[in-house]
PDB file of N, CA and C in Angstrom:
ATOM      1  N   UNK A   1      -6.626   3.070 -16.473  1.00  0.00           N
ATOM      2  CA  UNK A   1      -6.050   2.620 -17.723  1.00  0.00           C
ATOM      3  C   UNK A   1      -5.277   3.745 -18.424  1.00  0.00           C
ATOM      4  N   UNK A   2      -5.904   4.972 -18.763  1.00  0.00           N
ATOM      5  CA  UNK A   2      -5.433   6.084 -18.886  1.00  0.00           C
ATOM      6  C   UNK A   2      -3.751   6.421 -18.640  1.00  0.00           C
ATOM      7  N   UNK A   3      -3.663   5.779 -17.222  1.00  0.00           N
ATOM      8  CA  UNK A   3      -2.473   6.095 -16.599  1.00  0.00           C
ATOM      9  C   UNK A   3      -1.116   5.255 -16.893  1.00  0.00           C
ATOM     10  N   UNK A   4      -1.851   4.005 -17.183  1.00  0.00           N
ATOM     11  CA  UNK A   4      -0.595   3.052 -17.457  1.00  0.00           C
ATOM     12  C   UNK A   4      -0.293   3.101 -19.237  1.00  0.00           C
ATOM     13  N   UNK A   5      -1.026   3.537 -19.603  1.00  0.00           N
ATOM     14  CA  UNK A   5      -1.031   4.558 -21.221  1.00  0.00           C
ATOM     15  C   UNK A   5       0.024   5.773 -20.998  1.00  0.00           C
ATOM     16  N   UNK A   6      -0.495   6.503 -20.166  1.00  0.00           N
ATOM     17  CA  UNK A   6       0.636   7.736 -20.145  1.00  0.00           C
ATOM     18  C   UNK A   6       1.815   7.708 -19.587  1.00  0.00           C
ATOM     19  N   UNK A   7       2.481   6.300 -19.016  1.00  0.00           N
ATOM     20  CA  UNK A   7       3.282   6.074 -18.397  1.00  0.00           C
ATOM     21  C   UNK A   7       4.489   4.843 -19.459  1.00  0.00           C
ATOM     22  N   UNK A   8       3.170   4.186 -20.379  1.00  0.00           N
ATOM     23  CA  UNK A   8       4.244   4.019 -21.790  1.00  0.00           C
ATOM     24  C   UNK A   8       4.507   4.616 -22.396  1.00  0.00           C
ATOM     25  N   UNK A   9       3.895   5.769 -22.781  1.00  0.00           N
ATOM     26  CA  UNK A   9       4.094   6.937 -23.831  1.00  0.00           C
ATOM     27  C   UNK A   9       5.046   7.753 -23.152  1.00  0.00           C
ATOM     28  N   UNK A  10       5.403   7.817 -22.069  1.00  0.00           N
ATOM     29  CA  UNK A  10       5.871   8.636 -21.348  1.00  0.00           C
ATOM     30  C   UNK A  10       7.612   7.866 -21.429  1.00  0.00           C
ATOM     31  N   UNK A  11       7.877   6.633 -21.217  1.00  0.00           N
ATOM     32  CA  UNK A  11       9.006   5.800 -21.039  1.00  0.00           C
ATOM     33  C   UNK A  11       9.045   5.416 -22.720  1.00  0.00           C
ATOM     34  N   UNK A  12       8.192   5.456 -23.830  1.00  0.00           N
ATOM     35  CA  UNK A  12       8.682   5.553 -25.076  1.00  0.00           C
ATOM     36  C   UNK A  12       9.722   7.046 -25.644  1.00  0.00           C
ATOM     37  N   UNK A  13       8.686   8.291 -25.018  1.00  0.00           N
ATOM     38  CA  UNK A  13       9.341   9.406 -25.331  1.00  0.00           C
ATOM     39  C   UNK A  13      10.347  10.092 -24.905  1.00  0.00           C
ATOM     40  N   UNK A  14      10.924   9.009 -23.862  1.00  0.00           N
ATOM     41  CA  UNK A  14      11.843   9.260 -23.031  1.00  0.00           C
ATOM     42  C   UNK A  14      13.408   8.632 -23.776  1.00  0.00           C
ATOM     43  N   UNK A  15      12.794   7.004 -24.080  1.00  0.00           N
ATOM     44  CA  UNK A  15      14.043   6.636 -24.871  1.00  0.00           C
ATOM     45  C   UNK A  15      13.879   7.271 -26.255  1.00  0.00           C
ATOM     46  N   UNK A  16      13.668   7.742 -26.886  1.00  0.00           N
ATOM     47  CA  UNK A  16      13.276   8.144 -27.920  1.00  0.00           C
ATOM     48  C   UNK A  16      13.569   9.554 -27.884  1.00  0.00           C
ATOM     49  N   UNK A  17      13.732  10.037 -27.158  1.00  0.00           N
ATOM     50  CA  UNK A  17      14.351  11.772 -27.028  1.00  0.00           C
ATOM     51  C   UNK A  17      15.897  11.729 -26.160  1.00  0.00           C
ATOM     52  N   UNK A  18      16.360  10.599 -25.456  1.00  0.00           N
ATOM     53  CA  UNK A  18      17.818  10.586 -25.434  1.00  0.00           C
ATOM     54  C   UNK A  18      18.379   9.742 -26.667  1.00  0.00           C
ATOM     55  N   UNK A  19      17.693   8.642 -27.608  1.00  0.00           N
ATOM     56  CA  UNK A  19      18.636   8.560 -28.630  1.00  0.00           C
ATOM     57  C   UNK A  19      18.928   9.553 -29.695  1.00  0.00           C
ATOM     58  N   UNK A  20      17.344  10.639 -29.420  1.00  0.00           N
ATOM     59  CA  UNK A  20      17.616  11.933 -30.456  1.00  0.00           C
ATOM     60  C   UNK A  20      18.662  12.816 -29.972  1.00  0.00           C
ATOM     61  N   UNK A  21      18.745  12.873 -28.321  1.00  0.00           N
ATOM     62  CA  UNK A  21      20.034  13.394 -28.126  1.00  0.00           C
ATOM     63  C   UNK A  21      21.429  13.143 -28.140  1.00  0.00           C
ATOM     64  N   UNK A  22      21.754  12.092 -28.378  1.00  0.00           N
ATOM     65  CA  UNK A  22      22.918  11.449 -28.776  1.00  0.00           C
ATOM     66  C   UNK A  22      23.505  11.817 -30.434  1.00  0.00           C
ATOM     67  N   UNK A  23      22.312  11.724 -30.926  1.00  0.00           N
ATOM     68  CA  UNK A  23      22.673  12.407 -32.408  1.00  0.00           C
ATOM     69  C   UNK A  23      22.338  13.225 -32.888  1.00  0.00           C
ATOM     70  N   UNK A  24      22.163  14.238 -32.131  1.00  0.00           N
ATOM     71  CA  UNK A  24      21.804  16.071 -32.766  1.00  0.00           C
ATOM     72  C   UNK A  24      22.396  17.067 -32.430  1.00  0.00           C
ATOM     73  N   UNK A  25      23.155  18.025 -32.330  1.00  0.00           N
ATOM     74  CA  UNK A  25      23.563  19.287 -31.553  1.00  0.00           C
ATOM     75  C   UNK A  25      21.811  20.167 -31.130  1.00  0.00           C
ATOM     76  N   UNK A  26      21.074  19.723 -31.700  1.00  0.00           N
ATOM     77  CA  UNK A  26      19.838  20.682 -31.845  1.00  0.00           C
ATOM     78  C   UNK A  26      19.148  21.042 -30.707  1.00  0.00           C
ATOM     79  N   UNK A  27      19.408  22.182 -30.042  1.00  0.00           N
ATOM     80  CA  UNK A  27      19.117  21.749 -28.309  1.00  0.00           C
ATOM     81  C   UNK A  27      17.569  22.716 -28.336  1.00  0.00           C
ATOM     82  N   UNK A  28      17.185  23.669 -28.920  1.00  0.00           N
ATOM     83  CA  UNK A  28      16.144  24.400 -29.221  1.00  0.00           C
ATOM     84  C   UNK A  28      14.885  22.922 -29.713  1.00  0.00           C
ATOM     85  N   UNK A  29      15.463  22.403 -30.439  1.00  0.00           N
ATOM     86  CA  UNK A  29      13.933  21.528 -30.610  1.00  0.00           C
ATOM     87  C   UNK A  29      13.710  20.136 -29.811  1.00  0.00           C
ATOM     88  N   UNK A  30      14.925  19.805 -29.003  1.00  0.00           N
ATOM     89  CA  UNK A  30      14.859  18.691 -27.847  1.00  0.00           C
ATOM     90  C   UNK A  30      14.376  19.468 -26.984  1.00  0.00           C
ATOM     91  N   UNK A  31      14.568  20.759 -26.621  1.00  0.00           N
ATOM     92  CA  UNK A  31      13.579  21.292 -25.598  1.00  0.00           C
ATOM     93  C   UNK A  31      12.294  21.550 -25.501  1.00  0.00           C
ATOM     94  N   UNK A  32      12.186  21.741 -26.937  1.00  0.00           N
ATOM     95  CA  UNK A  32      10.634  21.993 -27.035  1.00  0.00           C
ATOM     96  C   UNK A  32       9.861  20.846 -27.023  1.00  0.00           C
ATOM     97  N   UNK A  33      10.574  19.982 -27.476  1.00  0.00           N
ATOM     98  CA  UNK A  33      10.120  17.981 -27.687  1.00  0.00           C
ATOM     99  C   UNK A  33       9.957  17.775 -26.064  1.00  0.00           C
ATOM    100  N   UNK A  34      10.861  18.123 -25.230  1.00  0.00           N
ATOM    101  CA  UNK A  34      10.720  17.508 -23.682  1.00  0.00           C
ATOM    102  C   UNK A  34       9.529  18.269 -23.140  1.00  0.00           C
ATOM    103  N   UNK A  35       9.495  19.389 -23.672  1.00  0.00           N
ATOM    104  CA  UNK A  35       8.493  20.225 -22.507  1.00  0.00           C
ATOM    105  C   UNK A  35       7.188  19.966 -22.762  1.00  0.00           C
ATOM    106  N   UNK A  36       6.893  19.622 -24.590  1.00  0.00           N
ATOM    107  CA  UNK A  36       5.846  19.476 -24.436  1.00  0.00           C
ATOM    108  C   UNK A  36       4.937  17.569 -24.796  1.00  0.00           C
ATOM    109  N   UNK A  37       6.164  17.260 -24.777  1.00  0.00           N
ATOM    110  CA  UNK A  37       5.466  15.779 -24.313  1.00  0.00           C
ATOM    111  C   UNK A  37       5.097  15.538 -22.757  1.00  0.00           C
ATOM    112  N   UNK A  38       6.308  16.414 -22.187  1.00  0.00           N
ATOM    113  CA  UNK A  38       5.979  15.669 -20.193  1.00  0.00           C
ATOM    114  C   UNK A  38       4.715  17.058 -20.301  1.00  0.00           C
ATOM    115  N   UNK A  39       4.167  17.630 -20.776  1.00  0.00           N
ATOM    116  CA  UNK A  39       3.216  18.409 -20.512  1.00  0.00           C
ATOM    117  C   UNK A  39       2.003  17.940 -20.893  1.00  0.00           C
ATOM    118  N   UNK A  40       1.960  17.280 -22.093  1.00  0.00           N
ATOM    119  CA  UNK A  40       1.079  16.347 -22.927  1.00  0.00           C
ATOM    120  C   UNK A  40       1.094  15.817 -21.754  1.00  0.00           C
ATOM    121  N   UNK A  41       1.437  14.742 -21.532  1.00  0.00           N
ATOM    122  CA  UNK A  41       1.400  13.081 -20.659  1.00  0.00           C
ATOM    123  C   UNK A  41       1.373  13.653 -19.265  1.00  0.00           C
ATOM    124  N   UNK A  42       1.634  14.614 -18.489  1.00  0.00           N
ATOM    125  CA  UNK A  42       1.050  14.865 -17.471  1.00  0.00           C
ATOM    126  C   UNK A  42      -0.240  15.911 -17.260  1.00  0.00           C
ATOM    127  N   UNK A  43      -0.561  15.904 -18.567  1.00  0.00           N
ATOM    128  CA  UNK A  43      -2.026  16.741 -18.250  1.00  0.00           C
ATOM    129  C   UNK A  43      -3.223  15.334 -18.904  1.00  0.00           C
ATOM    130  N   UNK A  44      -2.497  14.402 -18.954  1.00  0.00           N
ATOM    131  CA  UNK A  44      -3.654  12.854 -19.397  1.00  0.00           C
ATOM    132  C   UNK A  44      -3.334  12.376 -18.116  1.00  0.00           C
ATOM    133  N   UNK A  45      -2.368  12.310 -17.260  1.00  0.00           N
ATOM    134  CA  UNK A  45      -2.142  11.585 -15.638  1.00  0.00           C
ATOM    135  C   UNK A  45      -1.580  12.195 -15.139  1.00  0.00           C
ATOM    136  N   UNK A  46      -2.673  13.325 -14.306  1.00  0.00           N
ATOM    137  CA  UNK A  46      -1.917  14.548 -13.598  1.00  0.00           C
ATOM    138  C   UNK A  46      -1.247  13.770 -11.885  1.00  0.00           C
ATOM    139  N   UNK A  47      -1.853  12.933 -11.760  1.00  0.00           N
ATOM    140  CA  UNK A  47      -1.653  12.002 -10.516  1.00  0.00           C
ATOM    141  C   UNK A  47      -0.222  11.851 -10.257  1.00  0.00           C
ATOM    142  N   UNK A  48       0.481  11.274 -11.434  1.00  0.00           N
ATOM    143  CA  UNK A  48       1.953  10.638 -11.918  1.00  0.00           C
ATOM    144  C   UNK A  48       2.351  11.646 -12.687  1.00  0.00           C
ATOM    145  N   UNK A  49       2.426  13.500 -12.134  1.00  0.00           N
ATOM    146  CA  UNK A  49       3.340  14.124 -12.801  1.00  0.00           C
ATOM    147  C   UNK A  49       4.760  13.670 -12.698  1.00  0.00           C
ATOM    148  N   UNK A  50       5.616  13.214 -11.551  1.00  0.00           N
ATOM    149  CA  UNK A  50       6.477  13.207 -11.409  1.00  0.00           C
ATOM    150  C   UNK A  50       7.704  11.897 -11.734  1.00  0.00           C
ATOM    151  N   UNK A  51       6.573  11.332 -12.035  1.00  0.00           N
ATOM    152  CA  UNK A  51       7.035   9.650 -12.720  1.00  0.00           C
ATOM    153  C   UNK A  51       6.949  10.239 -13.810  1.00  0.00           C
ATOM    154  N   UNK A  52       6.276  10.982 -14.822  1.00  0.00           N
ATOM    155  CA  UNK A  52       6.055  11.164 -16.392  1.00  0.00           C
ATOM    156  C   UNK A  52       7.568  12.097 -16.778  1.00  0.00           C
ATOM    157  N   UNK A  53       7.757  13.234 -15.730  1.00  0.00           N
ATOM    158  CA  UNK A  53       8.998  14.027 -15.472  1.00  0.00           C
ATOM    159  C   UNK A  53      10.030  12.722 -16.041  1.00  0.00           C
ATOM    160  N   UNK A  54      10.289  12.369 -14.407  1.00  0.00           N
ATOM    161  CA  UNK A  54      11.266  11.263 -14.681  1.00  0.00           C
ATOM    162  C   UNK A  54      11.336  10.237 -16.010  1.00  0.00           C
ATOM    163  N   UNK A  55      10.631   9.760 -16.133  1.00  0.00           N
ATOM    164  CA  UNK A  55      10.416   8.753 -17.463  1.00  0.00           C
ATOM    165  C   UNK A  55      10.769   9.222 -18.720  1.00  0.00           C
ATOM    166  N   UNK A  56      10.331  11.216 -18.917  1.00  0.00           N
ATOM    167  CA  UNK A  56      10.871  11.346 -20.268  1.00  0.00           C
ATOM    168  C   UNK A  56      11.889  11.709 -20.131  1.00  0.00           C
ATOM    169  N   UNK A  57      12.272  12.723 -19.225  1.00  0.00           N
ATOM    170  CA  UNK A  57      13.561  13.262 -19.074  1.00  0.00           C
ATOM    171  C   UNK A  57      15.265  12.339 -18.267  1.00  0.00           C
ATOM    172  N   UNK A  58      14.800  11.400 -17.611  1.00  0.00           N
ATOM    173  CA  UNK A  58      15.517  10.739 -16.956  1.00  0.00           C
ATOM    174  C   UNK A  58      16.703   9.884 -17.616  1.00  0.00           C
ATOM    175  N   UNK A  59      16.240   9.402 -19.173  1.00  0.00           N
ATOM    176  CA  UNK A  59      17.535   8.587 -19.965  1.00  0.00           C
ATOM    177  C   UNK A  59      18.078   9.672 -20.340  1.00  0.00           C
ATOM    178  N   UNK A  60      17.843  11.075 -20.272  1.00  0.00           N
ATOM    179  CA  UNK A  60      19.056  11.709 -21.225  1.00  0.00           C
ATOM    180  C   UNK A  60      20.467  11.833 -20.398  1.00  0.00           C
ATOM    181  N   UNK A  61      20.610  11.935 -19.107  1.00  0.00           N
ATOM    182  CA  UNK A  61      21.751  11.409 -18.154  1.00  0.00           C
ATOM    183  C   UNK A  61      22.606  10.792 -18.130  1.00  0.00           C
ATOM    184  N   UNK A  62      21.205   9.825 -18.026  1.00  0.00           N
ATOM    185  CA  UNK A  62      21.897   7.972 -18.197  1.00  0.00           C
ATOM    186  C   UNK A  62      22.562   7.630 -19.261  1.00  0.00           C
ATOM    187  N   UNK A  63      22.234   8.228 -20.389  1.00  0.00           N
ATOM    188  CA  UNK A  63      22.566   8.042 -21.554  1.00  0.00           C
ATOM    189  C   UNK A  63      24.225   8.839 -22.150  1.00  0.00           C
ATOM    190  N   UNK A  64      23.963  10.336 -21.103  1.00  0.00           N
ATOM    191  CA  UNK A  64      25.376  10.649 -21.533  1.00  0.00           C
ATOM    192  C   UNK A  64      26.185  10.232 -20.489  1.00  0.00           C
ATOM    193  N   UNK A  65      26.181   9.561 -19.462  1.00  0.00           N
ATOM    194  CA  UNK A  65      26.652   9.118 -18.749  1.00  0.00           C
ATOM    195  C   UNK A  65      27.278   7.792 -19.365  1.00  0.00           C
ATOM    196  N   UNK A  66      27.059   7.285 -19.854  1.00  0.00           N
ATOM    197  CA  UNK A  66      27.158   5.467 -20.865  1.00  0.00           C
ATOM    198  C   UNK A  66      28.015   6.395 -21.908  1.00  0.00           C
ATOM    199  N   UNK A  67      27.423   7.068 -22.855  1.00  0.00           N
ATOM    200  CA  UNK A  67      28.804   7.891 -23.709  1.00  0.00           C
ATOM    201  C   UNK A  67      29.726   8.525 -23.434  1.00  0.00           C
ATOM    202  N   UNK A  68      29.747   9.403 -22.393  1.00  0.00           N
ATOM    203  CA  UNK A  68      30.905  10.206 -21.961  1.00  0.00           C
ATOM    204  C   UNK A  68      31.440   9.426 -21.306  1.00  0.00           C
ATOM    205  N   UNK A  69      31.147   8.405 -20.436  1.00  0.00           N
ATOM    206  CA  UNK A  69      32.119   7.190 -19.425  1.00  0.00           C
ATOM    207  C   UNK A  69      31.833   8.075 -18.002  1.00  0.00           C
ATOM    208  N   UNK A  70      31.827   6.977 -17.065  1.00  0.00           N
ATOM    209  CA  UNK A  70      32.217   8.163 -15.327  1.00  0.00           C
ATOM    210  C   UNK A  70      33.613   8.721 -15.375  1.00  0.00           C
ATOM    211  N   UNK A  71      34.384   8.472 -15.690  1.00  0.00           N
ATOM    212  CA  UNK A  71      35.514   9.048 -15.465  1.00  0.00           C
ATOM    213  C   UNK A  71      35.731  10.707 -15.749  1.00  0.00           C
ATOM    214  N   UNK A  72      34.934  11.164 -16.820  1.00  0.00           N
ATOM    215  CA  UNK A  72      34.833  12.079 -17.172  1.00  0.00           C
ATOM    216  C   UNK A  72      33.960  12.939 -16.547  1.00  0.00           C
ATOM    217  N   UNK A  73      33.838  14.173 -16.187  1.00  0.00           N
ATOM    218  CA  UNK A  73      32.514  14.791 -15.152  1.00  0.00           C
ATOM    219  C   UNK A  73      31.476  15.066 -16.145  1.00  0.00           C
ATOM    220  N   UNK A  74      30.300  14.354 -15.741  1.00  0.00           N
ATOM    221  CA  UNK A  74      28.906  14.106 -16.483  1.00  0.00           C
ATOM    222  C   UNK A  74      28.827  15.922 -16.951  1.00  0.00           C
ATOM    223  N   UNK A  75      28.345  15.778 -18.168  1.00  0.00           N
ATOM    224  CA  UNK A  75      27.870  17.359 -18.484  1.00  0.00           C
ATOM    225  C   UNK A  75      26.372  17.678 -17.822  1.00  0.00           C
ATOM    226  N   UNK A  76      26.061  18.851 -18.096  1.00  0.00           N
ATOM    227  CA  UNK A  76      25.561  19.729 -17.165  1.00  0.00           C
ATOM    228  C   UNK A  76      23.997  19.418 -17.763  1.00  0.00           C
ATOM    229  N   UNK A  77      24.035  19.120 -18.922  1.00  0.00           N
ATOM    230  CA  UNK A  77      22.856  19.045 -19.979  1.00  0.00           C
ATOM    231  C   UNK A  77      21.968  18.083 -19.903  1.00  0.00           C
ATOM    232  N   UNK A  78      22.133  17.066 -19.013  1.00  0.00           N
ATOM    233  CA  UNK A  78      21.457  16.248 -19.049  1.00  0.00           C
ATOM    234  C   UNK A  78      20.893  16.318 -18.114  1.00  0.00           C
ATOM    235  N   UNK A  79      20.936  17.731 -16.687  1.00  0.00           N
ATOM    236  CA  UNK A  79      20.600  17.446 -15.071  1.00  0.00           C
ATOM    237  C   UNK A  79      19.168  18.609 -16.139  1.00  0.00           C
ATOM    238  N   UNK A  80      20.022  19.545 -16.970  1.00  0.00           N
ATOM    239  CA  UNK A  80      18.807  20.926 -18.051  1.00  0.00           C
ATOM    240  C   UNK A  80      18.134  20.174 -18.315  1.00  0.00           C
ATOM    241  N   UNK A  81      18.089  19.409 -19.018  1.00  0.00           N
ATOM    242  CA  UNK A  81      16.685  18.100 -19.352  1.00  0.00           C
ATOM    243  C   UNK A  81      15.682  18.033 -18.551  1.00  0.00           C
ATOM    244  N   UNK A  82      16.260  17.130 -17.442  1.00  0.00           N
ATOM    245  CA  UNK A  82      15.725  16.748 -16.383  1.00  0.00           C
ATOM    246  C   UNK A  82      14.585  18.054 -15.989  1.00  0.00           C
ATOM    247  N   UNK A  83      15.524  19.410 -15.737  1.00  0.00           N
ATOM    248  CA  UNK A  83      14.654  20.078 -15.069  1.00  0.00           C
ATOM    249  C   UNK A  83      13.661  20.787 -16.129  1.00  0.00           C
ATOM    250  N   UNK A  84      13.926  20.650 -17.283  1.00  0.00           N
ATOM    251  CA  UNK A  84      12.677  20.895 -18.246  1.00  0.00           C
ATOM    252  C   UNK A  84      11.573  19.978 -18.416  1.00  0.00           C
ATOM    253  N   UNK A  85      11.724  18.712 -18.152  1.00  0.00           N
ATOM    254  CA  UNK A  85      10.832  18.056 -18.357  1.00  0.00           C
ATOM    255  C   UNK A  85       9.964  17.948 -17.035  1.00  0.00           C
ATOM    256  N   UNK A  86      10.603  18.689 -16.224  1.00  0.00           N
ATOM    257  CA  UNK A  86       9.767  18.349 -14.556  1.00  0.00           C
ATOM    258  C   UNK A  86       8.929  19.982 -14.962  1.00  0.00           C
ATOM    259  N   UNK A  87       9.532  20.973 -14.874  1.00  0.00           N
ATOM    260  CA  UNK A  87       8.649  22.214 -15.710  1.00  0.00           C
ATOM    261  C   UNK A  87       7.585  21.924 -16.475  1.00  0.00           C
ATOM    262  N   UNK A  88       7.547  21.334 -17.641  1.00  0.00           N
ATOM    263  CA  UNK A  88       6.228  20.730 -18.557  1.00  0.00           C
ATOM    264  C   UNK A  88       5.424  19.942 -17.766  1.00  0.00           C
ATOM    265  N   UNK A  89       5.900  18.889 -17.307  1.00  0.00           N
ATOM    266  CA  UNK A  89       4.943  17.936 -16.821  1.00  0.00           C
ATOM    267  C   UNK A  89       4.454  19.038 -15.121  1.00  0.00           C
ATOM    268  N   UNK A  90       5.146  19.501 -14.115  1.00  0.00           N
ATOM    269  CA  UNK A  90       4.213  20.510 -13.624  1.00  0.00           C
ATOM    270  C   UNK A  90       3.350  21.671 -14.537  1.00  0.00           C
ATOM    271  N   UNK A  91       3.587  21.762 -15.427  1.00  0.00           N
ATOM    272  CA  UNK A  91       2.590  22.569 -16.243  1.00  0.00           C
ATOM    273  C   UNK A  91       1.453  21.758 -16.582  1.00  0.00           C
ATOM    274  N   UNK A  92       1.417  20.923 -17.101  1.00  0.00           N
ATOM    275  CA  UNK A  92       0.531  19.483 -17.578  1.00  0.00           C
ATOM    276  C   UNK A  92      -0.238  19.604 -16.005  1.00  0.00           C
ATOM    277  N   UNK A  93       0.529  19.175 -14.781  1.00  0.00           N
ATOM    278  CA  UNK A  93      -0.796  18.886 -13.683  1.00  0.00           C
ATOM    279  C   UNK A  93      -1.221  20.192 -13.123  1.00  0.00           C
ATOM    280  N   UNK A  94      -0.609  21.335 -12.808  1.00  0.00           N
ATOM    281  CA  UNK A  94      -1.308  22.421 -12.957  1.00  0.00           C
ATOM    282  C   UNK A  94      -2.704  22.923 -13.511  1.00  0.00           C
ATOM    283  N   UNK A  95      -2.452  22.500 -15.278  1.00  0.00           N
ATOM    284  CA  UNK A  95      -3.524  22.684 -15.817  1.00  0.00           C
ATOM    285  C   UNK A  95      -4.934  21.516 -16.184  1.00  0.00           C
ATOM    286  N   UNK A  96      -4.362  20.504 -15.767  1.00  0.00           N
ATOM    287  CA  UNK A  96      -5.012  19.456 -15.486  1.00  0.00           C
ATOM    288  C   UNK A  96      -5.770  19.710 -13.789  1.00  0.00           C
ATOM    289  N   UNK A  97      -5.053  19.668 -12.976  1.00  0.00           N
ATOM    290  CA  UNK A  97      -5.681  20.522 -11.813  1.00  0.00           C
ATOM    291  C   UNK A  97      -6.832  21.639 -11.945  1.00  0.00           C
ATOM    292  N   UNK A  98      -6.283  22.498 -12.635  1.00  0.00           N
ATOM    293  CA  UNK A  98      -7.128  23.813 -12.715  1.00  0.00           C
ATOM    294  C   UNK A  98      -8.530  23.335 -13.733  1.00  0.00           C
ATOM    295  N   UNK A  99      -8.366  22.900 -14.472  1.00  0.00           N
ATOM    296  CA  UNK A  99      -9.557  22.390 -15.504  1.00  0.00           C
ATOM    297  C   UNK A  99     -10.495  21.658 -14.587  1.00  0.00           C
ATOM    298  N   UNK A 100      -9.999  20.720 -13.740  1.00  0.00           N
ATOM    299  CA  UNK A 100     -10.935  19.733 -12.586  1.00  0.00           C
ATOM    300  C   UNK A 100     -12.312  20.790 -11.842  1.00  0.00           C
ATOM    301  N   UNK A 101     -11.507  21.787 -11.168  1.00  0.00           N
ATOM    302  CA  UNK A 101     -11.801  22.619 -10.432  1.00  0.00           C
ATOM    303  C   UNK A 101     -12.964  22.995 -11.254  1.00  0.00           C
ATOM    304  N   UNK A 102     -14.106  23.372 -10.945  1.00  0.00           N
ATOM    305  CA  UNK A 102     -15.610  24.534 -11.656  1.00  0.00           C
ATOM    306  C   UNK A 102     -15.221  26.515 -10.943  1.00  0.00           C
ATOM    307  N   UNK A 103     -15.423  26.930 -11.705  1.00  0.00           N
ATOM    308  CA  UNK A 103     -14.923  28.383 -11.341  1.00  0.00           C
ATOM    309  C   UNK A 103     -16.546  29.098 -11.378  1.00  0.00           C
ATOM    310  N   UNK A 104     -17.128  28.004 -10.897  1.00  0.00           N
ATOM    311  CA  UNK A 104     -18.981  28.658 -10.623  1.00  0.00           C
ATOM    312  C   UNK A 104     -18.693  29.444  -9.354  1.00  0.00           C
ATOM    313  N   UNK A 105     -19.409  30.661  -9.554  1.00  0.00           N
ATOM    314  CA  UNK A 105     -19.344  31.441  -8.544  1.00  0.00           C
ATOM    315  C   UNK A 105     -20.172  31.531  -7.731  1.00  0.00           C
TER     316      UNK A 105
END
Protein backbone atom coordinates (compact mmCIF):
# COMPACT_ATOMS: atom_id res chain seq x y z
CA UNK A 1 0.00 0.00 0.00
CA UNK A 2 2.85 2.15 0.99
CA UNK A 3 3.96 1.94 -2.58
CA UNK A 4 1.01 2.87 -4.55
CA UNK A 5 1.01 6.03 -1.97
CA UNK A 6 4.50 6.89 -3.01
CA UNK A 7 3.84 6.51 -6.51
CA UNK A 8 0.80 9.22 -6.23
CA UNK A 9 2.75 11.51 -4.33
CA UNK A 10 5.39 10.93 -6.55
CA UNK A 11 3.16 11.67 -10.08
CA UNK A 12 1.45 14.66 -7.93
CA UNK A 13 4.99 16.20 -7.31
CA UNK A 14 5.92 15.69 -10.54
CA UNK A 15 3.03 17.69 -12.20
CA UNK A 16 3.26 20.09 -9.68
CA UNK A 17 7.05 20.89 -10.02
CA UNK A 18 6.85 21.21 -14.00
CA UNK A 19 3.89 23.69 -13.69
CA UNK A 20 6.26 25.45 -11.04
CA UNK A 21 8.69 25.28 -13.78
CA UNK A 22 6.92 26.88 -16.40
CA UNK A 23 6.47 29.89 -14.18
CA UNK A 24 9.66 30.64 -12.29
CA UNK A 25 13.25 31.45 -13.47
CA UNK A 26 14.09 30.01 -9.85
CA UNK A 27 16.29 27.06 -10.66
CA UNK A 28 18.14 26.85 -7.03
CA UNK A 29 14.77 26.02 -5.29
CA UNK A 30 13.22 23.59 -8.17
CA UNK A 31 16.32 21.76 -7.48
CA UNK A 32 16.18 21.48 -4.14
CA UNK A 33 12.17 20.70 -4.49
CA UNK A 34 13.24 17.71 -7.05
CA UNK A 35 15.97 16.25 -5.03
CA UNK A 36 14.33 16.15 -2.09
CA UNK A 37 10.91 14.90 -2.84
CA UNK A 38 12.34 11.87 -5.28
CA UNK A 39 14.51 11.31 -2.08
CA UNK A 40 11.53 11.55 0.30
CA UNK A 41 9.35 9.08 -1.95
CA UNK A 42 12.12 6.80 -2.71
CA UNK A 43 13.29 6.22 0.74
CA UNK A 44 9.12 5.26 1.59
CA UNK A 45 9.44 2.76 -1.83
CA UNK A 46 12.94 2.01 -2.19
CA UNK A 47 11.72 -0.96 -4.59
CA UNK A 48 10.28 1.78 -7.29
CA UNK A 49 13.33 4.13 -7.07
CA UNK A 50 13.27 4.50 -10.60
CA UNK A 51 9.55 4.94 -11.40
CA UNK A 52 9.54 7.72 -8.40
CA UNK A 53 12.81 9.32 -10.52
CA UNK A 54 10.74 9.22 -13.54
CA UNK A 55 7.33 10.34 -12.17
CA UNK A 56 8.76 13.49 -10.50
CA UNK A 57 11.22 14.49 -12.79
CA UNK A 58 9.83 13.23 -16.13
CA UNK A 59 6.94 16.18 -16.94
CA UNK A 60 9.52 18.81 -16.75
CA UNK A 61 10.60 17.75 -20.56
CA UNK A 62 7.41 16.99 -21.59
CA UNK A 63 6.33 20.05 -20.51
CA UNK A 64 9.02 22.23 -22.16
CA UNK A 65 8.72 20.32 -24.98
CA UNK A 66 4.62 21.35 -25.37
CA UNK A 67 5.99 25.14 -24.71
CA UNK A 68 8.97 25.48 -26.68
CA UNK A 69 7.20 23.35 -29.73
CA UNK A 70 9.59 20.38 -31.52
CA UNK A 71 10.67 22.51 -33.96
CA UNK A 72 12.80 24.28 -31.75
CA UNK A 73 15.83 22.09 -30.05
CA UNK A 74 14.38 21.01 -26.59
CA UNK A 75 16.58 22.87 -23.88
CA UNK A 76 19.04 21.17 -21.95
CA UNK A 77 17.13 21.76 -18.53
CA UNK A 78 14.74 19.54 -18.57
CA UNK A 79 17.21 16.21 -19.45
CA UNK A 80 19.20 18.50 -15.57
CA UNK A 81 15.91 17.66 -13.95
CA UNK A 82 15.63 14.42 -14.95
CA UNK A 83 19.10 13.63 -13.78
CA UNK A 84 18.52 15.30 -10.38
CA UNK A 85 15.68 13.66 -9.56
CA UNK A 86 17.22 10.12 -10.43
CA UNK A 87 20.28 11.41 -7.89
CA UNK A 88 17.65 11.99 -4.91
CA UNK A 89 15.57 9.19 -5.43
CA UNK A 90 19.04 6.89 -5.67
CA UNK A 91 19.85 8.63 -2.49
CA UNK A 92 16.32 7.78 -0.97
CA UNK A 93 17.04 3.79 -1.91
CA UNK A 94 20.54 3.84 -0.87
CA UNK A 95 19.54 4.98 2.43
CA UNK A 96 16.53 3.08 2.63
CA UNK A 97 18.78 0.05 1.70
CA UNK A 98 21.37 0.82 4.24
CA UNK A 99 18.82 1.36 7.22
CA UNK A 100 17.28 -2.40 6.24
CA UNK A 101 20.65 -3.85 6.70
CA UNK A 102 21.63 -4.46 10.99
CA UNK A 103 25.38 -3.36 11.31
CA UNK A 104 25.51 -6.07 14.42
CA UNK A 105 28.81 -7.22 14.47
Amino acid sequence: MKNVIAMVLALAAGLLLATYDLRTDDTGIEVGLLLISSFALAFIAPRWWWAIALLVGGFIPIFELTVQGLASAPAPSGVVALVFTFIGALGGFAIARASRTSAAA
